[in-house]
N, C-alpha and C. Protein backbone atom coordinates (compact mmCIF):
# COMPACT_ATOMS: atom_id res chain seq x y z
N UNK A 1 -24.30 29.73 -60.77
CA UNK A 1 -23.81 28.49 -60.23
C UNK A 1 -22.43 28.22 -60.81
N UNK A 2 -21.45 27.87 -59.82
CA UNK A 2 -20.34 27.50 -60.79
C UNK A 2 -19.38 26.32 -60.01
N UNK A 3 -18.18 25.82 -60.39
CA UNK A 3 -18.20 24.68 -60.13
C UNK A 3 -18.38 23.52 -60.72
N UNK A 4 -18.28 22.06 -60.19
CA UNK A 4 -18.59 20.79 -60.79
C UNK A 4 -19.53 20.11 -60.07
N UNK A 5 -20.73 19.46 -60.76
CA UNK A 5 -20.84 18.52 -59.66
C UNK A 5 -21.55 17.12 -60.97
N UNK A 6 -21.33 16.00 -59.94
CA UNK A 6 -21.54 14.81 -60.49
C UNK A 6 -22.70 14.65 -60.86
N UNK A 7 -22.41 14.33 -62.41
CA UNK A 7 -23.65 13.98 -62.93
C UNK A 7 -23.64 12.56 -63.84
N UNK A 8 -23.41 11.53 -63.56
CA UNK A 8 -23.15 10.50 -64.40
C UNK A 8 -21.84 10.02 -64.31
N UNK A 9 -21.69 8.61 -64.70
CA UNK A 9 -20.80 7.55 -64.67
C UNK A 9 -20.44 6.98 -66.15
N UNK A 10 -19.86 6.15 -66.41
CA UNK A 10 -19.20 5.74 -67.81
C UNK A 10 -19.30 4.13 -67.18
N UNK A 11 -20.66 4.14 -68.23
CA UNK A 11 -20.78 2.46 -68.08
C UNK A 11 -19.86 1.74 -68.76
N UNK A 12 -18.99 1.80 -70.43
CA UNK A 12 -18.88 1.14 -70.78
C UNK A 12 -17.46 1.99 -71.40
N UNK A 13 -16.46 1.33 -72.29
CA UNK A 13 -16.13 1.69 -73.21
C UNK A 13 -15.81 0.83 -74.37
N UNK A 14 -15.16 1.45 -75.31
CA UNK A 14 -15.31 0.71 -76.28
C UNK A 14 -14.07 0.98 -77.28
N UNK A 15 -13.36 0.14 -78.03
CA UNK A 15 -12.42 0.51 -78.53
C UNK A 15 -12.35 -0.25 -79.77
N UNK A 16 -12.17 0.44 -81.57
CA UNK A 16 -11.97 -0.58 -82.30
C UNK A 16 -10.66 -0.64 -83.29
N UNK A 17 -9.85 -1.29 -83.07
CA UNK A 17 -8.26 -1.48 -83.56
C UNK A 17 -8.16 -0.72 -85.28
N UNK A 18 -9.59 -1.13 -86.14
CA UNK A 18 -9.21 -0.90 -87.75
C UNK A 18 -10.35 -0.58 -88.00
N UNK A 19 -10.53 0.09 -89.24
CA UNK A 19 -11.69 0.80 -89.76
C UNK A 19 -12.78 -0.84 -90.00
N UNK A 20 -13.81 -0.47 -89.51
CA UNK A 20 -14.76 -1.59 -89.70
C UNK A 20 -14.58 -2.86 -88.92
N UNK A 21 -13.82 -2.58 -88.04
CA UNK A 21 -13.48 -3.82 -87.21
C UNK A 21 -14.41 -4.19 -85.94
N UNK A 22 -14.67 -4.74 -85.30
CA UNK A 22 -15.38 -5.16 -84.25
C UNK A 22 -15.65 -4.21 -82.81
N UNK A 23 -16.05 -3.25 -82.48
CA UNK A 23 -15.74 -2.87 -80.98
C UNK A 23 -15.86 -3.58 -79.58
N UNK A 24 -14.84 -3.39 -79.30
CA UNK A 24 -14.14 -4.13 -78.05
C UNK A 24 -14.55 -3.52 -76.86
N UNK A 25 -15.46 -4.27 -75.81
CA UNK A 25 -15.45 -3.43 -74.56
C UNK A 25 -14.13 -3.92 -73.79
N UNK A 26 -13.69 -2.60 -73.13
CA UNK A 26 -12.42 -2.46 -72.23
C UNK A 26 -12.78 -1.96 -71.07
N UNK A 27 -12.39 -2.36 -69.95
CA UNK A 27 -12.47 -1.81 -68.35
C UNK A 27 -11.77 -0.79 -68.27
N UNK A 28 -10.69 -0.10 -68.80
CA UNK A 28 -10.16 1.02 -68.80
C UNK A 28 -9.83 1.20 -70.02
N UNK A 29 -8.94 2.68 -70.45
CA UNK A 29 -8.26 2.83 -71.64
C UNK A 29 -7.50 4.01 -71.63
N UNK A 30 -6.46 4.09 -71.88
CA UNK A 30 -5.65 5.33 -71.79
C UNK A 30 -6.04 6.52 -73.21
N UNK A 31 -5.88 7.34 -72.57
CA UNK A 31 -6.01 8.55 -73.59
C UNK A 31 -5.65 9.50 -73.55
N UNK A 32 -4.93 10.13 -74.35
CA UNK A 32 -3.97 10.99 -74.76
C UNK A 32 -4.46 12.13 -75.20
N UNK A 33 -4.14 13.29 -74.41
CA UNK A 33 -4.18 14.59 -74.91
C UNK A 33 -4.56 15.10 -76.37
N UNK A 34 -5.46 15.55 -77.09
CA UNK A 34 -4.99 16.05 -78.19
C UNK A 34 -5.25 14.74 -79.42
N UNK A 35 -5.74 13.87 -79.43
CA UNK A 35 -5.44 12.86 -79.65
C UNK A 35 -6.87 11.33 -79.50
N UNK A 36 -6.68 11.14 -78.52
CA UNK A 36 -8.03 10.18 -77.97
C UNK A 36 -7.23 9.14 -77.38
N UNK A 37 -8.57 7.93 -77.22
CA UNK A 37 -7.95 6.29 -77.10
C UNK A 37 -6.70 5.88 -77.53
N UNK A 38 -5.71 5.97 -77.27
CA UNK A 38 -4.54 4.91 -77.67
C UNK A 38 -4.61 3.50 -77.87
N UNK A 39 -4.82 3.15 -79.07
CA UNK A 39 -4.98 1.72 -79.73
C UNK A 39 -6.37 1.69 -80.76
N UNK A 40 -7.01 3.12 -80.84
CA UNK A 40 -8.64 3.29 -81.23
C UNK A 40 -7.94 3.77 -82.83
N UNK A 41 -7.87 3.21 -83.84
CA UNK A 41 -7.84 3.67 -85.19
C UNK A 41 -8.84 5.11 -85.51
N UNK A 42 -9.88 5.40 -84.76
CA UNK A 42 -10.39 6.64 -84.43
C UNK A 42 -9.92 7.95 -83.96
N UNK A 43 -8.99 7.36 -83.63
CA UNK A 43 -7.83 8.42 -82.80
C UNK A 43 -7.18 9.44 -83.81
N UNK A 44 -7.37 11.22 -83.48
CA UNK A 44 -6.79 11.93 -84.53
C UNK A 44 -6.51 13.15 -83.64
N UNK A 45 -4.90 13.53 -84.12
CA UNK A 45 -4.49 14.76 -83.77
C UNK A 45 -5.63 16.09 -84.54
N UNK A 46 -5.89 17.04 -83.64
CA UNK A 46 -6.60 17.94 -84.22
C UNK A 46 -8.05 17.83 -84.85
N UNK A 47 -8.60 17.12 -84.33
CA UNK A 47 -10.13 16.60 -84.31
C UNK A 47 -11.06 16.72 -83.31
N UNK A 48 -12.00 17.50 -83.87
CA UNK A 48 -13.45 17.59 -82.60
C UNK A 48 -14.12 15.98 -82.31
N UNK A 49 -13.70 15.18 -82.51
CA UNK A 49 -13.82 13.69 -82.72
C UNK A 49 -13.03 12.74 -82.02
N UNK A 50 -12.34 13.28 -81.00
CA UNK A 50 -10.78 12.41 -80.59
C UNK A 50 -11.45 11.58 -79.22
N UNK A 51 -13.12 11.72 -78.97
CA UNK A 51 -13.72 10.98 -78.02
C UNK A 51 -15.48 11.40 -78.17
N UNK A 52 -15.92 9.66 -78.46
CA UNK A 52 -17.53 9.97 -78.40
C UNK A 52 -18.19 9.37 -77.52
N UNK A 53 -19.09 10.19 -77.08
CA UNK A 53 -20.05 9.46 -76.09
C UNK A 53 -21.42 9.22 -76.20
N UNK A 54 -22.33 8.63 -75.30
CA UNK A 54 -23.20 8.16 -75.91
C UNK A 54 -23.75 8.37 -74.66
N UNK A 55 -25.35 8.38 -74.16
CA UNK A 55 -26.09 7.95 -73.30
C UNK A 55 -26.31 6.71 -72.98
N UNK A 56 -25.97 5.94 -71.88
CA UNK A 56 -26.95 4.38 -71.88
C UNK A 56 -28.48 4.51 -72.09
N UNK A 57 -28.97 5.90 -71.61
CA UNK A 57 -30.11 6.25 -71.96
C UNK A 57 -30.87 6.32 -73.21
N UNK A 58 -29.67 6.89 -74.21
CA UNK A 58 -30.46 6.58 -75.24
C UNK A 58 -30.22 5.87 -76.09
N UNK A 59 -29.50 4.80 -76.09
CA UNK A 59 -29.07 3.63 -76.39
C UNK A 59 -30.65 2.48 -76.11
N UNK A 60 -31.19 3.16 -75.39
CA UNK A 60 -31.84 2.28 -74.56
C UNK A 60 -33.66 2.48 -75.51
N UNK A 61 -33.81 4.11 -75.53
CA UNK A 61 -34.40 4.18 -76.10
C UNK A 61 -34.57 4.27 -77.82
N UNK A 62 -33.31 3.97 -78.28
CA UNK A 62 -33.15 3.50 -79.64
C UNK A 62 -33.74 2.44 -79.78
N UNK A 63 -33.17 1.32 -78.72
CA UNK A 63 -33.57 0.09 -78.96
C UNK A 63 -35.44 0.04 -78.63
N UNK A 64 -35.58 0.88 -78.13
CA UNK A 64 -37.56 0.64 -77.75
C UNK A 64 -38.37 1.24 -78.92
N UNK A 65 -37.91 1.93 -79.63
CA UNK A 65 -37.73 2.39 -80.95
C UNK A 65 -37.91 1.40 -81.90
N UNK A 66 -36.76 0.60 -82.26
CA UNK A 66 -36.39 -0.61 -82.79
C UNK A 66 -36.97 -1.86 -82.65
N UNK A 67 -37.65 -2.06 -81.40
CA UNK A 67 -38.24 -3.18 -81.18
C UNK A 67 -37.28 -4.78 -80.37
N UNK A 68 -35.96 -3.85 -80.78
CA UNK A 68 -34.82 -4.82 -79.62
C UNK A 68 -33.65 -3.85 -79.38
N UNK A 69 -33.24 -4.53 -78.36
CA UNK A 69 -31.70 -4.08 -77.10
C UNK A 69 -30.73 -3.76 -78.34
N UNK A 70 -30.00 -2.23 -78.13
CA UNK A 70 -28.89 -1.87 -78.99
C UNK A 70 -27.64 -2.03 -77.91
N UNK A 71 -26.58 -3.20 -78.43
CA UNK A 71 -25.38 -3.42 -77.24
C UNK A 71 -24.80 -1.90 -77.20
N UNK A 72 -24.46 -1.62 -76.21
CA UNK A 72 -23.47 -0.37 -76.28
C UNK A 72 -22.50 0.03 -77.41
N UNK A 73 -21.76 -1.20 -77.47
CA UNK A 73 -20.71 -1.36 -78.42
C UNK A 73 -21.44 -1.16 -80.15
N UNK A 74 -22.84 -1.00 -80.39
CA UNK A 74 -23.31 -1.55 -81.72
C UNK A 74 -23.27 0.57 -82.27
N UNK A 75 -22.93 1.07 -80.78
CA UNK A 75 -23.41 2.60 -81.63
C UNK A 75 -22.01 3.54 -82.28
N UNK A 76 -20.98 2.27 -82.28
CA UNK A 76 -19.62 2.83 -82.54
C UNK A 76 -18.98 4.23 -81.40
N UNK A 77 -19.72 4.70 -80.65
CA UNK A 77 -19.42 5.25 -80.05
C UNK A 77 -18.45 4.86 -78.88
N UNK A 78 -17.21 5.46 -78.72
CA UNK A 78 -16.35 4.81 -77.63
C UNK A 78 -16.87 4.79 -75.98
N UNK A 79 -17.78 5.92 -75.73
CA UNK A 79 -17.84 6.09 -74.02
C UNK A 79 -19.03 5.79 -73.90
N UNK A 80 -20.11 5.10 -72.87
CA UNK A 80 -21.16 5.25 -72.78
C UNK A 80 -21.43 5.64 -71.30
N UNK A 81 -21.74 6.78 -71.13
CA UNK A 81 -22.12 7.27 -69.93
C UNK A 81 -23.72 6.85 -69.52
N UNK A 82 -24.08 6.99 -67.91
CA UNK A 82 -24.97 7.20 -67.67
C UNK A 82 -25.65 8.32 -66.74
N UNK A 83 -26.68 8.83 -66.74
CA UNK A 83 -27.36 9.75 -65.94
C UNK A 83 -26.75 11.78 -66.23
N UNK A 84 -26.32 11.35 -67.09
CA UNK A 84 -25.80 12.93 -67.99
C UNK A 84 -26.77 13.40 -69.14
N UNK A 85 -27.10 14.13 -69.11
CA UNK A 85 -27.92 14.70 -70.28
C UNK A 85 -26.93 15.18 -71.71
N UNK A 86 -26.01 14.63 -72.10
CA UNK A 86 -24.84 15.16 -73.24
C UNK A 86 -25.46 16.41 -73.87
N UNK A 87 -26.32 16.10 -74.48
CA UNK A 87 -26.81 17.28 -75.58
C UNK A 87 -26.55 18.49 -74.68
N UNK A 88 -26.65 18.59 -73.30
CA UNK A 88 -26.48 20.15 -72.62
C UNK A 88 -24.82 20.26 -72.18
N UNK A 89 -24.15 19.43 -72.18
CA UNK A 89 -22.17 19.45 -72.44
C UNK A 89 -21.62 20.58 -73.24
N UNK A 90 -22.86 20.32 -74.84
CA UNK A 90 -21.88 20.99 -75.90
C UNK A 90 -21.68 22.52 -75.10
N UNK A 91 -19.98 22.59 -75.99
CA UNK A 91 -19.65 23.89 -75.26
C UNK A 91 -18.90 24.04 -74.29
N UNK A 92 -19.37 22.79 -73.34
CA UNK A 92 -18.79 23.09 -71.96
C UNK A 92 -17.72 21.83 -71.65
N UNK A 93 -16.70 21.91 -70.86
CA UNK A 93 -15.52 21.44 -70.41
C UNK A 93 -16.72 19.86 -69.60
N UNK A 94 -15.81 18.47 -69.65
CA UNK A 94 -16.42 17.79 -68.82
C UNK A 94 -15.26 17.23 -68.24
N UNK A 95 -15.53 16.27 -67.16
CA UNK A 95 -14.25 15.54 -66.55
C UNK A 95 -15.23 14.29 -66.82
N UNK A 96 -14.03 12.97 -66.71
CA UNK A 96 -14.40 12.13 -66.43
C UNK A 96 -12.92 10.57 -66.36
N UNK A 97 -13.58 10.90 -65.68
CA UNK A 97 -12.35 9.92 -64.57
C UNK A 97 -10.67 11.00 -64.49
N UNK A 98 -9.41 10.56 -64.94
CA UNK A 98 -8.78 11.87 -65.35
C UNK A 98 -8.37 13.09 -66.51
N UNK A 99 -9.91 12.20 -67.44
CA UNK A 99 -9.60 13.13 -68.35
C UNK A 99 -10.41 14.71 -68.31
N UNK A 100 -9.95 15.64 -69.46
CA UNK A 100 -10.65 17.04 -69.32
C UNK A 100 -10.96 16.97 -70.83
N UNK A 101 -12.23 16.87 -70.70
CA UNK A 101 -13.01 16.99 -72.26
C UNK A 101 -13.52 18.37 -72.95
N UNK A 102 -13.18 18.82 -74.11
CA UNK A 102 -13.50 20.17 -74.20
C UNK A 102 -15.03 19.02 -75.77
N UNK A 103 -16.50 18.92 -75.08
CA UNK A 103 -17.03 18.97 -76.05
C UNK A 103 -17.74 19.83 -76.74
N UNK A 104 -17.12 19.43 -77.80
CA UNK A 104 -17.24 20.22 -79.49
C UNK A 104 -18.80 20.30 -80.11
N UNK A 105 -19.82 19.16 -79.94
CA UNK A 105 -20.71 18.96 -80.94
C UNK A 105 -21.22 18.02 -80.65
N UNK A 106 -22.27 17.67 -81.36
CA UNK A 106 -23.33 16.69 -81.75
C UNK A 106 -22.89 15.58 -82.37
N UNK A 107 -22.78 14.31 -81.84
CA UNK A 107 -21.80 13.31 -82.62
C UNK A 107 -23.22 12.48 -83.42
N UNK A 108 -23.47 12.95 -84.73
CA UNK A 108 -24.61 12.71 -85.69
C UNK A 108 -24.91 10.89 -85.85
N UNK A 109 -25.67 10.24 -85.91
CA UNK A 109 -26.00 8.73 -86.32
C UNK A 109 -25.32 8.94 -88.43
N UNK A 110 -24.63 7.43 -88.25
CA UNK A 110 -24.65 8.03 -89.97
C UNK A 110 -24.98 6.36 -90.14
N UNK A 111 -24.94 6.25 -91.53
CA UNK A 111 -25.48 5.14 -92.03
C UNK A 111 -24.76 3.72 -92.08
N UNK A 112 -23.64 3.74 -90.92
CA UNK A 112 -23.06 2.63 -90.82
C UNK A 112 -23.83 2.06 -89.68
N UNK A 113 -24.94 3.04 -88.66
CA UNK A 113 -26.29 2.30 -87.62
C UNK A 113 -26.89 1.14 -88.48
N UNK A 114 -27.20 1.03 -90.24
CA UNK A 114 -27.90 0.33 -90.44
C UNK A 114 -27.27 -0.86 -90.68
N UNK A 115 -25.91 -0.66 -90.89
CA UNK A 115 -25.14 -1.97 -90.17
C UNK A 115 -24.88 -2.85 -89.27
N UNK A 116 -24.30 -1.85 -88.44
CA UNK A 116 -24.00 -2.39 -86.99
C UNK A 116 -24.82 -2.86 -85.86
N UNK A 117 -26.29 -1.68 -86.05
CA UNK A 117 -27.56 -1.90 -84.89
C UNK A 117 -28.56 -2.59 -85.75
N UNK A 118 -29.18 -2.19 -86.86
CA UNK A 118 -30.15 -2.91 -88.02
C UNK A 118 -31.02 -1.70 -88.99
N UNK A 119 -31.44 -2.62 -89.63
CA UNK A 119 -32.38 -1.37 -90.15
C UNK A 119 -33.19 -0.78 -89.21
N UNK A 120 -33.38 0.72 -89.68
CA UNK A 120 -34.18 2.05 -88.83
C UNK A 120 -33.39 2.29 -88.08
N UNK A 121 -31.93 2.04 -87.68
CA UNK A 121 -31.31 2.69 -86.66
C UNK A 121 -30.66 4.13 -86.78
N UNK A 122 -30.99 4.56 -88.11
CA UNK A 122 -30.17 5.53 -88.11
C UNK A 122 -30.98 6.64 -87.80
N UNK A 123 -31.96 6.53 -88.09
CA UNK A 123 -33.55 7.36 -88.08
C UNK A 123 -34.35 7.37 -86.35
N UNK A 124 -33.56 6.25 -86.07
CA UNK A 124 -34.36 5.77 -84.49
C UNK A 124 -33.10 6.56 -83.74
N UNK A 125 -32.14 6.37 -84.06
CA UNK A 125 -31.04 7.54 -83.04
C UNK A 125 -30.71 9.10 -83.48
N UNK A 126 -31.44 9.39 -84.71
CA UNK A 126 -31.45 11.06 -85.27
C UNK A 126 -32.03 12.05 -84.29
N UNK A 127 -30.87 12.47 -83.37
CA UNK A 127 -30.56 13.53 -82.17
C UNK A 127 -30.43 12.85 -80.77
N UNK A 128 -30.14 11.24 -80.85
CA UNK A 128 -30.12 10.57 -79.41
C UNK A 128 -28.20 10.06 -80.18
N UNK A 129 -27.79 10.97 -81.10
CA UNK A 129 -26.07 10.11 -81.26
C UNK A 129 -25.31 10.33 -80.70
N UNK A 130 -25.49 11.00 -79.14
CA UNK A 130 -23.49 11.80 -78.31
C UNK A 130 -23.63 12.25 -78.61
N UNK A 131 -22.14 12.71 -78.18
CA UNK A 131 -21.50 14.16 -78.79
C UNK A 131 -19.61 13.56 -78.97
N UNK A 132 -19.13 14.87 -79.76
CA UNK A 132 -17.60 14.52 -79.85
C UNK A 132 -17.08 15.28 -79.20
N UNK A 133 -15.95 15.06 -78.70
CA UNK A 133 -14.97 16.07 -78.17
C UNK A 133 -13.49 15.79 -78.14
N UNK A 134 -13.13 16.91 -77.70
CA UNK A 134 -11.62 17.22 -77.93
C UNK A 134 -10.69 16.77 -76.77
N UNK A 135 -9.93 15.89 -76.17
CA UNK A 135 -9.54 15.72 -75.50
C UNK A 135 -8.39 17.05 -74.83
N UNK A 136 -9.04 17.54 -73.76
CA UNK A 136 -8.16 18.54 -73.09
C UNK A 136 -6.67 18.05 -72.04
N UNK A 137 -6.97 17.48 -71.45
CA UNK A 137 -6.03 16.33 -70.54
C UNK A 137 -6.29 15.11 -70.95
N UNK A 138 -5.34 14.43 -70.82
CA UNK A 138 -5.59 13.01 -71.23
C UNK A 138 -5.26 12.08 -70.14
N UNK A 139 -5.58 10.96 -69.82
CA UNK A 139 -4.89 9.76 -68.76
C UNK A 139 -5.77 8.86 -68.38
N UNK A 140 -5.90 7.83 -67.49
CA UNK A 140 -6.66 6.68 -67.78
C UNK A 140 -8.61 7.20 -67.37
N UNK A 141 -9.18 6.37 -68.28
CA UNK A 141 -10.90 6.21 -68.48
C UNK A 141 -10.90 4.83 -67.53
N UNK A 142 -11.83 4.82 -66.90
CA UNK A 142 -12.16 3.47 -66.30
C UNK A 142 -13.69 3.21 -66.43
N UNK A 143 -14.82 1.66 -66.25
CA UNK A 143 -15.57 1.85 -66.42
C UNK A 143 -15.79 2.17 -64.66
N UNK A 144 -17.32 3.00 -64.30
CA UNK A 144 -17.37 3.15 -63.07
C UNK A 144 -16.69 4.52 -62.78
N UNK A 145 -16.42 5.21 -63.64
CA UNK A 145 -15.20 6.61 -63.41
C UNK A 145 -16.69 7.50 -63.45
N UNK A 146 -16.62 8.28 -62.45
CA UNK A 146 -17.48 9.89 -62.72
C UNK A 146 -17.29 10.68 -63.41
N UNK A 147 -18.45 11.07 -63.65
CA UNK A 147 -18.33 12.39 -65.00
C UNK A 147 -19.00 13.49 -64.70
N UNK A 148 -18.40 14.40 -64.56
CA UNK A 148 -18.66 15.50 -64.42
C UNK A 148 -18.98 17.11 -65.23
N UNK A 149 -19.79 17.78 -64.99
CA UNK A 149 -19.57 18.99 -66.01
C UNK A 149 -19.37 20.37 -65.31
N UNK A 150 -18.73 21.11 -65.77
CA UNK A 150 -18.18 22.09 -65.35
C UNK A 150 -19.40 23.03 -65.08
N UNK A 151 -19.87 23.56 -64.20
CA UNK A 151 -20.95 24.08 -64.20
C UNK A 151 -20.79 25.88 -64.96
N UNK A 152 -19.76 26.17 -64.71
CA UNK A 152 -19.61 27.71 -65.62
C UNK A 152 -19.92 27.50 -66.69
N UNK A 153 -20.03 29.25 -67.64
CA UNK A 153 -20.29 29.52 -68.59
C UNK A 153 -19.98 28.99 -69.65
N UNK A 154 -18.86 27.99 -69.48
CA UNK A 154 -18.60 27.32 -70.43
C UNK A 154 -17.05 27.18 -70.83
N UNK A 155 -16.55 26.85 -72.07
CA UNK A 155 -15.27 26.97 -71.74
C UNK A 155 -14.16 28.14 -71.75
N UNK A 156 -12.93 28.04 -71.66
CA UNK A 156 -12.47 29.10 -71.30
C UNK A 156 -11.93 29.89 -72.55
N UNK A 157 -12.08 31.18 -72.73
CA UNK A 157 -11.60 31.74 -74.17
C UNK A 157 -9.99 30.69 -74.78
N UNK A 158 -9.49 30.53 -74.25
CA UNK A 158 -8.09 29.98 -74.07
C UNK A 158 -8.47 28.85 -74.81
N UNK A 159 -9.36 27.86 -74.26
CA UNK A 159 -9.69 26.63 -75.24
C UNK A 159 -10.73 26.53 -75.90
N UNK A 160 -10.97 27.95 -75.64
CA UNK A 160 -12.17 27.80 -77.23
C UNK A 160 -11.74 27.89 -78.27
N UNK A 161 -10.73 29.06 -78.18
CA UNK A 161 -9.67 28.96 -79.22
C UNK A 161 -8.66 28.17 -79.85
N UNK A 162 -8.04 27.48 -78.65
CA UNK A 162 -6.77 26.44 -79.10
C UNK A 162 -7.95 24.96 -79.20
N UNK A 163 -8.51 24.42 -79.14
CA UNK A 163 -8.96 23.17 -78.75
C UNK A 163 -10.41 22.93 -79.87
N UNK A 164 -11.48 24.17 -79.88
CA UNK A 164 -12.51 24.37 -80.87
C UNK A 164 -12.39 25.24 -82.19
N UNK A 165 -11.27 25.54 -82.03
CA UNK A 165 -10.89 26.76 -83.25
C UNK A 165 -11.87 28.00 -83.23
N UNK A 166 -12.48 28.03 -81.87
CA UNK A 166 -13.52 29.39 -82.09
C UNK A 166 -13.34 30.33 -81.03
N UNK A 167 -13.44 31.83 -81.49
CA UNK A 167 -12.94 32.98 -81.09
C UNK A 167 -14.16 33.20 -80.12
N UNK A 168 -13.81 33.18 -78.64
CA UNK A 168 -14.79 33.98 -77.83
C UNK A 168 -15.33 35.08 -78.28
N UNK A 169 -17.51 35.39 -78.24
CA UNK A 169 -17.39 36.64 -78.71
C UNK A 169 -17.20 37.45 -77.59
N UNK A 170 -17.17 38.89 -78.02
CA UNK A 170 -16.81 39.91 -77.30
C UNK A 170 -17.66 40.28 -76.47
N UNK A 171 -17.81 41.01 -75.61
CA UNK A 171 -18.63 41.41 -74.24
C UNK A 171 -19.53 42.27 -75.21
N UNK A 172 -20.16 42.23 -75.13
CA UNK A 172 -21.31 43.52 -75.60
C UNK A 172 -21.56 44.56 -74.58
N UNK A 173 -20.37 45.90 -75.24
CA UNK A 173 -20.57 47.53 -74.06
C UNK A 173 -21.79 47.98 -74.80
N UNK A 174 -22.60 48.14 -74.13
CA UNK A 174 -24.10 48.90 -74.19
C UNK A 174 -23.38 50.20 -73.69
């Protein structure tokens, strides 16, 4: 199978100006190549981290977990998509709205959940946290923007290398 096809939307985003500061939902947000959110103190040249996303899904089931509603904004995560399965991304190139996402990884729960969402949150989202990624193209996020995943093998030696720092392996000649 190869190709794109739609799998999910970006309910929300989220943006926060200073370390420990409040997250802000925004109807759009520009983002920069290489880089992330412009205005997100999160934002870093050369980081598998320069954009996180989240499931509304499992946002949802954190909170049933928890015993109450986790706001989007409470998982520090900037994107919250819906109807995407993330955990099957890693690896692979995504679009969403005009950006080109090369995601990197598993974006882990750490112990600022027992802050922001309450106690047990960090334990109630351990393998429901996103993922991070690398911004490949950058330009405006909107909420309501489609997201897409690249249906090939994955990404291209070219940005596995420049973008994940990892060397395609080699074909295996039998």
């Amino acid at each position: 199978m190869t190709g794109t096809a739609p799998s999910g939307v970006v309910v929300s985003i989220h943006t926060v100006q200073r370390r420990n500061g409040v997250a802000e939902a925004v109807p759009e947000a520009s983002v920069v190549a290489d880089y992330g959110i412009q205005g997100d103190f999160r934002s870093r040249h050369n980081s598998d981290r320069q954009l996180t996303l989240i499931e509304e899904e499992s946002l949802q089931a954190t909170g049933e977990r928890l015993g109450h509603d986790v706001p989007p904004g409470a998982s520090r995560r900037q994107v919250v998509v819906r109807g995407i399965p993330l955990a099957e991304t890693m690896g692979r190139t995504v679009r969403a709205g005009d950006l080109v996402l090369a995601v990197a990884g598993p974006c882990d729960p750490c112990d600022n959940m027992e802050v922001k969402i309450g106690p047990g949150a960090r334990a109630a989202m351990r393998g429901w946290g996103g993922v991070c990624a690398r911004v490949v193209q950058g330009g405006q996020l909107r909420v309501g923007d489609d997201v897409t995943v690249d249906l090939d093998a994955g990404l291209s030696p070219e940005l596995m290398t420049e973008f994940l720092g990892v060397a395609p392996e080699a074909p295996n000649e039998a």
